[in-house]
PDB file of N, CA and C in Angstrom:
ATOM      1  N   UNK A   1      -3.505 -26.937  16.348  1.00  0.00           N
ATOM      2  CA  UNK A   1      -3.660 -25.609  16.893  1.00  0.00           C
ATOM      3  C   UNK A   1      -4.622 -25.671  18.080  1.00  0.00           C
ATOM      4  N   UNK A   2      -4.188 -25.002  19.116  1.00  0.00           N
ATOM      5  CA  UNK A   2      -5.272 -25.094  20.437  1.00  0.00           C
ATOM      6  C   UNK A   2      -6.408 -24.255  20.231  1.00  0.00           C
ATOM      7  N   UNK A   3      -7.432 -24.556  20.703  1.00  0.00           N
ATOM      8  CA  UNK A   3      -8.685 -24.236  20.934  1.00  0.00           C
ATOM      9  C   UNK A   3      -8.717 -22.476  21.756  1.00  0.00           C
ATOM     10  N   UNK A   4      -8.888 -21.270  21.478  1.00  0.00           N
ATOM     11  CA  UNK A   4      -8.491 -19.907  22.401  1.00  0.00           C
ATOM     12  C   UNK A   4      -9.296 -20.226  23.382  1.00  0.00           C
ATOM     13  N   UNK A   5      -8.560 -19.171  24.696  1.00  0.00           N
ATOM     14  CA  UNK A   5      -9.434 -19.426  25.774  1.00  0.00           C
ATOM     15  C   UNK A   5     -10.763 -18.404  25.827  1.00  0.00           C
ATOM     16  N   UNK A   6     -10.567 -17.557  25.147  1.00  0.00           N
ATOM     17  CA  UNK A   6     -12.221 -16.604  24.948  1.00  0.00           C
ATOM     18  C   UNK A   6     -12.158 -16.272  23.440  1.00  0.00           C
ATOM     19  N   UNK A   7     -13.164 -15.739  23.359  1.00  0.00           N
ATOM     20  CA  UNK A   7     -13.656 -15.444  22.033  1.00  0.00           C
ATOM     21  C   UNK A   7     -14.280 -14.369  22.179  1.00  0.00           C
ATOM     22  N   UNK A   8     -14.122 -13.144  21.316  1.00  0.00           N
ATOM     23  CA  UNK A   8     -14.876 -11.913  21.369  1.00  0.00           C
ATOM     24  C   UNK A   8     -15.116 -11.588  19.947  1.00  0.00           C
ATOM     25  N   UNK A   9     -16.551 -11.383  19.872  1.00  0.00           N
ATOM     26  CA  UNK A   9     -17.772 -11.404  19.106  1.00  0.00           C
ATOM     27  C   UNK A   9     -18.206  -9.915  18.941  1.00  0.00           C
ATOM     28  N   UNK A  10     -17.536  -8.876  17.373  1.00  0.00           N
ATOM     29  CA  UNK A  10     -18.437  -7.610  17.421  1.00  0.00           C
ATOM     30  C   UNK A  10     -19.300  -7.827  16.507  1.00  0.00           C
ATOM     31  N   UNK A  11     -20.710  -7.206  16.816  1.00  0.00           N
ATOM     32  CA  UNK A  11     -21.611  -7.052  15.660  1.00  0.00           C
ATOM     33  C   UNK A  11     -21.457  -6.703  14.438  1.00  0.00           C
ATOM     34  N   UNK A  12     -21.712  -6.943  13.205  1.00  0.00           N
ATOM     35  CA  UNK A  12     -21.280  -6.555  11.890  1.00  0.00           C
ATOM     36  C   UNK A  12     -22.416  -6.333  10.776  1.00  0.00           C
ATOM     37  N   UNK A  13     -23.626  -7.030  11.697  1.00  0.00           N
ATOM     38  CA  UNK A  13     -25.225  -6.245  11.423  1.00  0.00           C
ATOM     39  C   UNK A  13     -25.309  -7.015   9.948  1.00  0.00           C
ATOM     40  N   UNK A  14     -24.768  -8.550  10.251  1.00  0.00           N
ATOM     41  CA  UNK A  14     -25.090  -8.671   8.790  1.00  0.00           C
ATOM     42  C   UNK A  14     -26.209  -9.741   8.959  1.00  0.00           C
ATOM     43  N   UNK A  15     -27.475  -9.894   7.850  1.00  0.00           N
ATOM     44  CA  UNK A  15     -27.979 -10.812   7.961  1.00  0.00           C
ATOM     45  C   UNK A  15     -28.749 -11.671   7.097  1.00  0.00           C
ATOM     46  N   UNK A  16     -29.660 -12.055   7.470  1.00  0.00           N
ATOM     47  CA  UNK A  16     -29.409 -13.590   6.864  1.00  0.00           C
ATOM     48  C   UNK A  16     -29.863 -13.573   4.994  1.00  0.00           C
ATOM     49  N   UNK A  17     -30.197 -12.758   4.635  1.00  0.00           N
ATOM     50  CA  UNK A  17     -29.947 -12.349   2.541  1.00  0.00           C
ATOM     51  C   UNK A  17     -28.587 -11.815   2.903  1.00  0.00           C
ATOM     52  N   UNK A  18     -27.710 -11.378   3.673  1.00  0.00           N
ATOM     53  CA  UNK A  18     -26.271 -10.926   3.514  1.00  0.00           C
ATOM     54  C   UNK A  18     -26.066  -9.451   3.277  1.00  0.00           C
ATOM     55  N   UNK A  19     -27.853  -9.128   3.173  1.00  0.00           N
ATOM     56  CA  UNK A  19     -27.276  -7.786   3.405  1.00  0.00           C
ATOM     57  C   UNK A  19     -26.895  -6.873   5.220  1.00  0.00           C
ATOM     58  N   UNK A  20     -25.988  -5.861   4.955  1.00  0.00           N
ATOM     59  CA  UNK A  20     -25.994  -5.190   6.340  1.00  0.00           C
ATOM     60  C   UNK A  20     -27.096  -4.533   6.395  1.00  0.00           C
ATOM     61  N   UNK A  21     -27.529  -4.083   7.506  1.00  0.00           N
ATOM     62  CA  UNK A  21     -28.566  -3.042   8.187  1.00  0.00           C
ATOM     63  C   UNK A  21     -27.833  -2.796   9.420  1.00  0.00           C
ATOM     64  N   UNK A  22     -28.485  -2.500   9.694  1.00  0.00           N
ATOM     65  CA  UNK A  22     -28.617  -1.630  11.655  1.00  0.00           C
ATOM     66  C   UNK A  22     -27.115  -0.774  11.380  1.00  0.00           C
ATOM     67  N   UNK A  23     -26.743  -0.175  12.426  1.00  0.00           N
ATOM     68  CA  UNK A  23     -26.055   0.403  13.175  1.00  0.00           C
ATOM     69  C   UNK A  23     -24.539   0.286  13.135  1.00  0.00           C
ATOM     70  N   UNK A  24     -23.943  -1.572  14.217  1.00  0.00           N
ATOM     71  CA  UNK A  24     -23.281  -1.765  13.877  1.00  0.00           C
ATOM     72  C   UNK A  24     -22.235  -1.605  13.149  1.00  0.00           C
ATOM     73  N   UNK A  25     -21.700  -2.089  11.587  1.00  0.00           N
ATOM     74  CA  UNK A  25     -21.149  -2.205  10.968  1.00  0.00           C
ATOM     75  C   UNK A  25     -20.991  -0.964  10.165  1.00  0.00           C
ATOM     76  N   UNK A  26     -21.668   0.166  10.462  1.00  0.00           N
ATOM     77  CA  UNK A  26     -21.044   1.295  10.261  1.00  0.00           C
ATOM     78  C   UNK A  26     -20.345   1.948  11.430  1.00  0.00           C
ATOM     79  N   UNK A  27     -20.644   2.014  12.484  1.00  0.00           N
ATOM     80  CA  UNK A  27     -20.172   3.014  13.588  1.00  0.00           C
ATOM     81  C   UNK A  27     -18.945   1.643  13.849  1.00  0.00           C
ATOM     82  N   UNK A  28     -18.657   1.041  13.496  1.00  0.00           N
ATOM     83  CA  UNK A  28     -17.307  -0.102  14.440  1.00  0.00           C
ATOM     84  C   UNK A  28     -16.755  -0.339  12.874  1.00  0.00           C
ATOM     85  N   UNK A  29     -16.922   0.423  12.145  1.00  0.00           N
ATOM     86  CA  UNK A  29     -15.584   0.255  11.040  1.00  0.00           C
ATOM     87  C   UNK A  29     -14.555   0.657  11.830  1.00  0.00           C
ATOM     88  N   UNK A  30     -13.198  -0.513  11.257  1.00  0.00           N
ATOM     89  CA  UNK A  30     -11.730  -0.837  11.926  1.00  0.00           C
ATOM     90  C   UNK A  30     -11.778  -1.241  13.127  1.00  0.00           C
ATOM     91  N   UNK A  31     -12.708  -1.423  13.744  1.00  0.00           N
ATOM     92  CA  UNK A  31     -12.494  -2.099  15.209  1.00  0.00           C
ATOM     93  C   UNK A  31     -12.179  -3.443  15.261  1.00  0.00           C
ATOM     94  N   UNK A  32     -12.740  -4.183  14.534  1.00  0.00           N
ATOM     95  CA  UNK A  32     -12.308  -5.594  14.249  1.00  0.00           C
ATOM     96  C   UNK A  32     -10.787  -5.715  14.254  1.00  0.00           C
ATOM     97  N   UNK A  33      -9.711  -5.129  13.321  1.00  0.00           N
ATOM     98  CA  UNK A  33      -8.433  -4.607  13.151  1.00  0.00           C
ATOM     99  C   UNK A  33      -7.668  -4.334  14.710  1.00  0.00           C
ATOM    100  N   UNK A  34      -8.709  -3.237  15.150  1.00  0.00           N
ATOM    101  CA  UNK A  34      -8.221  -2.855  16.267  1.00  0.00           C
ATOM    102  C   UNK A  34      -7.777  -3.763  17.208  1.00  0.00           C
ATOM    103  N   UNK A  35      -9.202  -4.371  17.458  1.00  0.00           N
ATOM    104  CA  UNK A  35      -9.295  -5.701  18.297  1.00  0.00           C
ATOM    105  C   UNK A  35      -8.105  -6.302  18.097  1.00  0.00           C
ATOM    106  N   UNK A  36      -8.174  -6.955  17.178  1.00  0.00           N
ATOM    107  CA  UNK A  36      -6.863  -8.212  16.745  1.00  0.00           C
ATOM    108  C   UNK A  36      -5.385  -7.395  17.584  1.00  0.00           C
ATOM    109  N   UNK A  37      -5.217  -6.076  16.956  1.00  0.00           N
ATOM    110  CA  UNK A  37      -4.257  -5.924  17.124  1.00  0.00           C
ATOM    111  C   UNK A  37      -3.648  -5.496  18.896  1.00  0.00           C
ATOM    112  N   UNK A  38      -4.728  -5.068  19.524  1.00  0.00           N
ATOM    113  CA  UNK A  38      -4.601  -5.147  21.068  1.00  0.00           C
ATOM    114  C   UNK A  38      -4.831  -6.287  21.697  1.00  0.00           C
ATOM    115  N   UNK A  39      -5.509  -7.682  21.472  1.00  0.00           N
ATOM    116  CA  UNK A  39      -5.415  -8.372  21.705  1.00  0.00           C
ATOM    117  C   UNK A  39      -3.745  -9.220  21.615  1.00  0.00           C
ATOM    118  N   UNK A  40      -2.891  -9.143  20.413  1.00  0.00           N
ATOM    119  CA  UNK A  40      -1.898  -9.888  20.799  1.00  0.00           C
ATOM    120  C   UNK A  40      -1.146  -8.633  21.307  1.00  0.00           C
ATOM    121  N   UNK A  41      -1.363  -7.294  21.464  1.00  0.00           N
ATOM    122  CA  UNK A  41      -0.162  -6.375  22.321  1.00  0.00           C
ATOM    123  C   UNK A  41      -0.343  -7.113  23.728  1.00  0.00           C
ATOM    124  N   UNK A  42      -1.795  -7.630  24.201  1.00  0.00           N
ATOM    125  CA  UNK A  42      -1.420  -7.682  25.089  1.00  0.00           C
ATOM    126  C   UNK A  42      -1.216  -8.858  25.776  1.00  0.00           C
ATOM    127  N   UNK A  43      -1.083  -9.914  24.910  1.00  0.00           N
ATOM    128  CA  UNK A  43      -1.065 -11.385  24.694  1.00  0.00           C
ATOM    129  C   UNK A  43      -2.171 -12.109  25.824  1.00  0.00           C
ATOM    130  N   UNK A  44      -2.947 -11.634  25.032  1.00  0.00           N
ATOM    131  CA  UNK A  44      -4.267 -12.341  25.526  1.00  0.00           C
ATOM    132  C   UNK A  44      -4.840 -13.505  24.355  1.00  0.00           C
ATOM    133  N   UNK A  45      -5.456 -14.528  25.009  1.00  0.00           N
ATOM    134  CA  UNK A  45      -5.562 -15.653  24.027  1.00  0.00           C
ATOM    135  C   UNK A  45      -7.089 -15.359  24.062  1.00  0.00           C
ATOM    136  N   UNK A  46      -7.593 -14.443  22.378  1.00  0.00           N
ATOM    137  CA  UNK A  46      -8.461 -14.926  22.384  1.00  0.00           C
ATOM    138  C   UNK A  46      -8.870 -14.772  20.506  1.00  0.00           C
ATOM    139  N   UNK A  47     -10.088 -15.405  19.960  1.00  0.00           N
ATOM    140  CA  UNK A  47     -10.130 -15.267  18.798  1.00  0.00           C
ATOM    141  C   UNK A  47     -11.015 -14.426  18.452  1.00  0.00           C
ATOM    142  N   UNK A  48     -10.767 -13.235  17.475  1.00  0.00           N
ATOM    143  CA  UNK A  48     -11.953 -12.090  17.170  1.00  0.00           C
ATOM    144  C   UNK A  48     -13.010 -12.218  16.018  1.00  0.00           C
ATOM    145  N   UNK A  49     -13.867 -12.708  16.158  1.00  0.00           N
ATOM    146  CA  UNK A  49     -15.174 -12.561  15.663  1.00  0.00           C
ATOM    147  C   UNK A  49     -15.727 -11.618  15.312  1.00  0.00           C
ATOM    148  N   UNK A  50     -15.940 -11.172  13.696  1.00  0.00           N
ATOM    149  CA  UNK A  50     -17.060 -10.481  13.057  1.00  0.00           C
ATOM    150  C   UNK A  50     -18.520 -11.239  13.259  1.00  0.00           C
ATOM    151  N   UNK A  51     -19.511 -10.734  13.547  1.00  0.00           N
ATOM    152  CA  UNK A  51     -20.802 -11.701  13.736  1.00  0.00           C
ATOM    153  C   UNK A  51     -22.217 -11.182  12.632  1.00  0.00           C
ATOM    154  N   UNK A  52     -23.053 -11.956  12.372  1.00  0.00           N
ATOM    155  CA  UNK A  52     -24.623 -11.909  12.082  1.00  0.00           C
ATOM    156  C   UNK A  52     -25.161 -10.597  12.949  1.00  0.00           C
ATOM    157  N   UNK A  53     -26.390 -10.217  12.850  1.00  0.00           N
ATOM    158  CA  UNK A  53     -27.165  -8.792  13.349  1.00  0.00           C
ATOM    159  C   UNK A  53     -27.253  -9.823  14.815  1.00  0.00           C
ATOM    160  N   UNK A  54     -26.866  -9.025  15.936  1.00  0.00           N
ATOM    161  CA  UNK A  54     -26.878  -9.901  17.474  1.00  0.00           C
ATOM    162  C   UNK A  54     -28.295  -9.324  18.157  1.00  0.00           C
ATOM    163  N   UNK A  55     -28.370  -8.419  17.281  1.00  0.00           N
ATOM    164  CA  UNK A  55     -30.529  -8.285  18.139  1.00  0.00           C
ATOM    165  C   UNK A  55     -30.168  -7.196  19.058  1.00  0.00           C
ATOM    166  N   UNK A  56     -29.293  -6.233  18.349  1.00  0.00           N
ATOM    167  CA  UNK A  56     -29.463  -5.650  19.896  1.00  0.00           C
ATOM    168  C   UNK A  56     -28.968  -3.891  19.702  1.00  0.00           C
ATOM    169  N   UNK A  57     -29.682  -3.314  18.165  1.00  0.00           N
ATOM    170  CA  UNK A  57     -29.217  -2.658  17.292  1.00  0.00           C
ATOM    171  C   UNK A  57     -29.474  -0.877  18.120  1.00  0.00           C
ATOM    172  N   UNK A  58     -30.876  -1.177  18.739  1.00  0.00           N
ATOM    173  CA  UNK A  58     -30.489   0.123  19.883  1.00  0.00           C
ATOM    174  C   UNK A  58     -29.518   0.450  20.284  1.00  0.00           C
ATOM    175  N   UNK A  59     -28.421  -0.783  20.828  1.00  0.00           N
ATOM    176  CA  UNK A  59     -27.584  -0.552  22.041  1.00  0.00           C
ATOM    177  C   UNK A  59     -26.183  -0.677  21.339  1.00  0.00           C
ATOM    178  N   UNK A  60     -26.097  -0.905  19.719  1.00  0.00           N
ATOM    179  CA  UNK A  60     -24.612  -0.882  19.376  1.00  0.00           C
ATOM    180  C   UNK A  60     -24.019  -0.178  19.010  1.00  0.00           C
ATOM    181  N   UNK A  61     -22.729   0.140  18.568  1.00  0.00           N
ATOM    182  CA  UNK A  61     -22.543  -1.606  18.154  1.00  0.00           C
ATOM    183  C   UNK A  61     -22.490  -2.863  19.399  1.00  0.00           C
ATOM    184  N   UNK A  62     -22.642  -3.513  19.129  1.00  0.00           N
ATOM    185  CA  UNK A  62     -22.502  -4.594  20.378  1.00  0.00           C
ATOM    186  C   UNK A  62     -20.910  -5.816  20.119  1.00  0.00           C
ATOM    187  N   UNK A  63     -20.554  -5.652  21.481  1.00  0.00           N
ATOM    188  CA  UNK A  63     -19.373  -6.810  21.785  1.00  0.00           C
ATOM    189  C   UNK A  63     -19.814  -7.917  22.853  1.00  0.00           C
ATOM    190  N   UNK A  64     -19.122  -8.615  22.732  1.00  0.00           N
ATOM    191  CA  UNK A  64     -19.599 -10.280  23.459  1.00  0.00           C
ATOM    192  C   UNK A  64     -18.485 -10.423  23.739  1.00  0.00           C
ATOM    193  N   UNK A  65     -17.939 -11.010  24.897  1.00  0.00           N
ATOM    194  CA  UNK A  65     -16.580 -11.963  25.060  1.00  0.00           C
ATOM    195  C   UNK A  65     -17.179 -12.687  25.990  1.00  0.00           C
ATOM    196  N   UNK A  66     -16.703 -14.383  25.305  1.00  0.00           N
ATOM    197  CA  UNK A  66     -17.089 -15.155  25.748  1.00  0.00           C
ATOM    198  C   UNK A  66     -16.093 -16.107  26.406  1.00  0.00           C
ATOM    199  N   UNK A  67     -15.893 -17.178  27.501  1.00  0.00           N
ATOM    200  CA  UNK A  67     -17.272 -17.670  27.739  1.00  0.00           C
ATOM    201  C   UNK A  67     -17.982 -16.609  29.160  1.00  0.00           C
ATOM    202  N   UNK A  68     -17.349 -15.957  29.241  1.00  0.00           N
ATOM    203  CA  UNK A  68     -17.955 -14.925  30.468  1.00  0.00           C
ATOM    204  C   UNK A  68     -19.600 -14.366  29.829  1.00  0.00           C
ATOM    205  N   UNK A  69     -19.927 -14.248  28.704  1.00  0.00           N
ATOM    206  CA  UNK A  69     -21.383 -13.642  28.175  1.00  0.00           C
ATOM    207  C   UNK A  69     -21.123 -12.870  29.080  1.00  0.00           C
ATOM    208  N   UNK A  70     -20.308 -11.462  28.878  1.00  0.00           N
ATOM    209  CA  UNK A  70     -20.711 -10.204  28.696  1.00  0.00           C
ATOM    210  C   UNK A  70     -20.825  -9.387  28.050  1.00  0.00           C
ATOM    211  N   UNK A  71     -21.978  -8.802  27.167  1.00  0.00           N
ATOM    212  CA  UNK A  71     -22.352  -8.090  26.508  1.00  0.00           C
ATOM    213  C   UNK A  71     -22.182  -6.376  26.700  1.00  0.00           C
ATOM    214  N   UNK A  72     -21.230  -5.922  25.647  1.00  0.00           N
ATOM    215  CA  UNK A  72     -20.878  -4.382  25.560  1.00  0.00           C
ATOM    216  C   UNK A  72     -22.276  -3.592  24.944  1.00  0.00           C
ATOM    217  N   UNK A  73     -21.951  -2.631  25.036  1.00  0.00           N
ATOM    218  CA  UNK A  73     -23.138  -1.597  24.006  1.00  0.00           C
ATOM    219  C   UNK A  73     -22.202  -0.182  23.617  1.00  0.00           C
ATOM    220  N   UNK A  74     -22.314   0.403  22.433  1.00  0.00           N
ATOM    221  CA  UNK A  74     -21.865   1.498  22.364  1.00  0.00           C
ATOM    222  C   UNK A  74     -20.334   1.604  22.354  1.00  0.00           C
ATOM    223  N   UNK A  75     -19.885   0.559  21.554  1.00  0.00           N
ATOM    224  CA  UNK A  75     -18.628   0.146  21.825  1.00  0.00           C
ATOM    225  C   UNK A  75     -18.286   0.766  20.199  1.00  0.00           C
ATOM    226  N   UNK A  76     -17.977   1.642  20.189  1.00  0.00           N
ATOM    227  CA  UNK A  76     -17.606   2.498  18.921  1.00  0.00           C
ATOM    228  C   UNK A  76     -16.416   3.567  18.448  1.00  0.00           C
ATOM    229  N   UNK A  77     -15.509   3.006  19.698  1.00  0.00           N
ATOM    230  CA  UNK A  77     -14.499   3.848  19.081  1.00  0.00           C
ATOM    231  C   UNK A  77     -13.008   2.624  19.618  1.00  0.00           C
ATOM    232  N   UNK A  78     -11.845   3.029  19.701  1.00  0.00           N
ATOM    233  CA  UNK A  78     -10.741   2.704  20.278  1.00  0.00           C
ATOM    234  C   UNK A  78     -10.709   3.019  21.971  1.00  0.00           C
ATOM    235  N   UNK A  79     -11.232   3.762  22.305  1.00  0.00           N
ATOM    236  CA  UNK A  79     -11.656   4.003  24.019  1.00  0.00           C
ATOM    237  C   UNK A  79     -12.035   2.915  24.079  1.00  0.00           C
ATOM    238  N   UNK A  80     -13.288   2.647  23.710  1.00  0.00           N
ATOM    239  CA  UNK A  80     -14.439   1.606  24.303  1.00  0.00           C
ATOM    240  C   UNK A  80     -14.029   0.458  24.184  1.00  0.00           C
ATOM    241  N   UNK A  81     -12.749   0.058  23.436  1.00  0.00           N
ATOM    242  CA  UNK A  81     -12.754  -1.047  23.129  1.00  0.00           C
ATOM    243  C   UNK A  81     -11.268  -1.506  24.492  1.00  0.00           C
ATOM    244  N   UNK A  82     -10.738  -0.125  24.451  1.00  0.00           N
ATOM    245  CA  UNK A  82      -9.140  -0.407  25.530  1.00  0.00           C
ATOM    246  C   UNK A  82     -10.042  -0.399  27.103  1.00  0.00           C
ATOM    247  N   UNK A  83     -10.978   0.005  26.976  1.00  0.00           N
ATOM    248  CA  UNK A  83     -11.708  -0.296  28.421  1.00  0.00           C
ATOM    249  C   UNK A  83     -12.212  -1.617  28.507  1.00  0.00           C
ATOM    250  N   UNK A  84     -12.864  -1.726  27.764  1.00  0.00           N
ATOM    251  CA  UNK A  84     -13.440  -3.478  27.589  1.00  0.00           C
ATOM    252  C   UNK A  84     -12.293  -4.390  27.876  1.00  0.00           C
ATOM    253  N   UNK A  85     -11.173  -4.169  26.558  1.00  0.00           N
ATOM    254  CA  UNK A  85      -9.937  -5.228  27.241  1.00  0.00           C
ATOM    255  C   UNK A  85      -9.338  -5.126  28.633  1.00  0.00           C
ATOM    256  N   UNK A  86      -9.084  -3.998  29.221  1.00  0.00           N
ATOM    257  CA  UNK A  86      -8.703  -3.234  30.957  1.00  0.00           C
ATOM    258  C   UNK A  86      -9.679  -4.091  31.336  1.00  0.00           C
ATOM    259  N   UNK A  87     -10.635  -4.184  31.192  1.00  0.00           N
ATOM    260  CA  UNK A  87     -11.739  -5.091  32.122  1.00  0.00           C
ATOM    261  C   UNK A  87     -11.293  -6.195  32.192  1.00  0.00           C
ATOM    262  N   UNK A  88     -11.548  -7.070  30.563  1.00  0.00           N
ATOM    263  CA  UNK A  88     -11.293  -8.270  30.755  1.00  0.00           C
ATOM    264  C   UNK A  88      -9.636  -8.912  31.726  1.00  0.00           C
ATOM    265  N   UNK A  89      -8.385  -8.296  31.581  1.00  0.00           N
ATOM    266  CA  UNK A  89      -7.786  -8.473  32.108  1.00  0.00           C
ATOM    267  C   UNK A  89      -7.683  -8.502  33.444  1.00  0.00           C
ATOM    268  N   UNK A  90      -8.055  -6.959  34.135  1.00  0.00           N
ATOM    269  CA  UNK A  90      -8.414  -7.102  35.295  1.00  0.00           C
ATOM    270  C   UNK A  90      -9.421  -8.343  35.997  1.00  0.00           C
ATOM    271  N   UNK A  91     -10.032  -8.928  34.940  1.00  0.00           N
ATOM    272  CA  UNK A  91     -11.168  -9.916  35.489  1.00  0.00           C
ATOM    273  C   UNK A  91     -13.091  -9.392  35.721  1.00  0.00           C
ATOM    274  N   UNK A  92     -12.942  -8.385  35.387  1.00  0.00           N
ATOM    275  CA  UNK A  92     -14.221  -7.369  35.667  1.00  0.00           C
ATOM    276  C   UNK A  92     -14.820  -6.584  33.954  1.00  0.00           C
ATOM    277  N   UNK A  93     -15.985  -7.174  34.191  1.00  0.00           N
ATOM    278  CA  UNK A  93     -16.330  -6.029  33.405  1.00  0.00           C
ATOM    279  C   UNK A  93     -16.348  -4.219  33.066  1.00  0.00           C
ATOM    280  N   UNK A  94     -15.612  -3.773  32.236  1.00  0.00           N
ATOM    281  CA  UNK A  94     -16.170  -2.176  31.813  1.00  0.00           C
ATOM    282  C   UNK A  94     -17.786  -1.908  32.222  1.00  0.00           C
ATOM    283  N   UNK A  95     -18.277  -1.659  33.244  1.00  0.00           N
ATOM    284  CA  UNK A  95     -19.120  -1.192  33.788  1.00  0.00           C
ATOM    285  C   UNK A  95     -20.115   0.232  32.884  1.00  0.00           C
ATOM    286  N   UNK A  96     -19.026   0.646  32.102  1.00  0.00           N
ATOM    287  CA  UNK A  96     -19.574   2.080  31.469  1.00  0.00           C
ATOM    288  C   UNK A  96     -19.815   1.567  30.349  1.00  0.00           C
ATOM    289  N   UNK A  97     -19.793   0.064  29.504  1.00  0.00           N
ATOM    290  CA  UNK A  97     -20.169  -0.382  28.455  1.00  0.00           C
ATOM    291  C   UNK A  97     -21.277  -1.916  28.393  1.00  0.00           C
ATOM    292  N   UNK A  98     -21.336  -1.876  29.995  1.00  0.00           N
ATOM    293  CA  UNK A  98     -21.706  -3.392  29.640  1.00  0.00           C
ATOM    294  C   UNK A  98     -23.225  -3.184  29.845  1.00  0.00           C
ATOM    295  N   UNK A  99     -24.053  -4.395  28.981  1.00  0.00           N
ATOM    296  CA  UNK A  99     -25.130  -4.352  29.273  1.00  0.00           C
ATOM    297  C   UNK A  99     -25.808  -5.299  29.987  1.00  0.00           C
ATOM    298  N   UNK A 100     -27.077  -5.082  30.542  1.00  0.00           N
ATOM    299  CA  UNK A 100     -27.501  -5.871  31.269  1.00  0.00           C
ATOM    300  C   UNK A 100     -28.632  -6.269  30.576  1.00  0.00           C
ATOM    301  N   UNK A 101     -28.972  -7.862  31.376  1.00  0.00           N
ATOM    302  CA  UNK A 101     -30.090  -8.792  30.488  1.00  0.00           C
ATOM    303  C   UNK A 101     -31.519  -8.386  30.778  1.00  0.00           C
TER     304      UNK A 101
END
């Protein structure tokens, strides 16, 4: 099986005793789902990642697609997430979700 060409990473606020906290993993219930499933509508090669608490619980839930490291914030519904992919395709980040370092 080949190696995907990106990888996108949502927060799931879980950590390291396994319990959840933060934010996250309540406000982005089904997005994971979502993800998967707009990802092959739009046959984009990439693999979707549930993740550990990403540190960044002000600003989430938080998304990553990598290897570009751009970091979403507030990525909590089905909008936020069809803008993020519109980005990635276009080649550009969602500007109205992304965060800066």
């Amino acid at each position: 099986m080949a190696i995907s060409e990106r990888q996108i990473l949502l927060c799931q606020s879980f950590r390291a005793a396994g319990d959840k906290k933060g934010i996250c993993h309540k406000q982005s219930e089904g997005l994971l789902q979502y993800i998967e499933e707009e990802v092959l509508d739009r046959g984009l090669d990439c693999l979707i990642s549930g993740t550990t608490c990403l540190k960044q619980c002000e600003k989430g839930p938080v998304m990553v697609i990598q290897p570009e490291n751009w970091w979403f914030g507030s990525v909590d519904s089905e909008e936020a997430v069809d803008a993020i992919l519109d980005g990635l395709e276009d080649g550009e980040p969602a500007e109205d979700y992304l965060l800066e370092s």
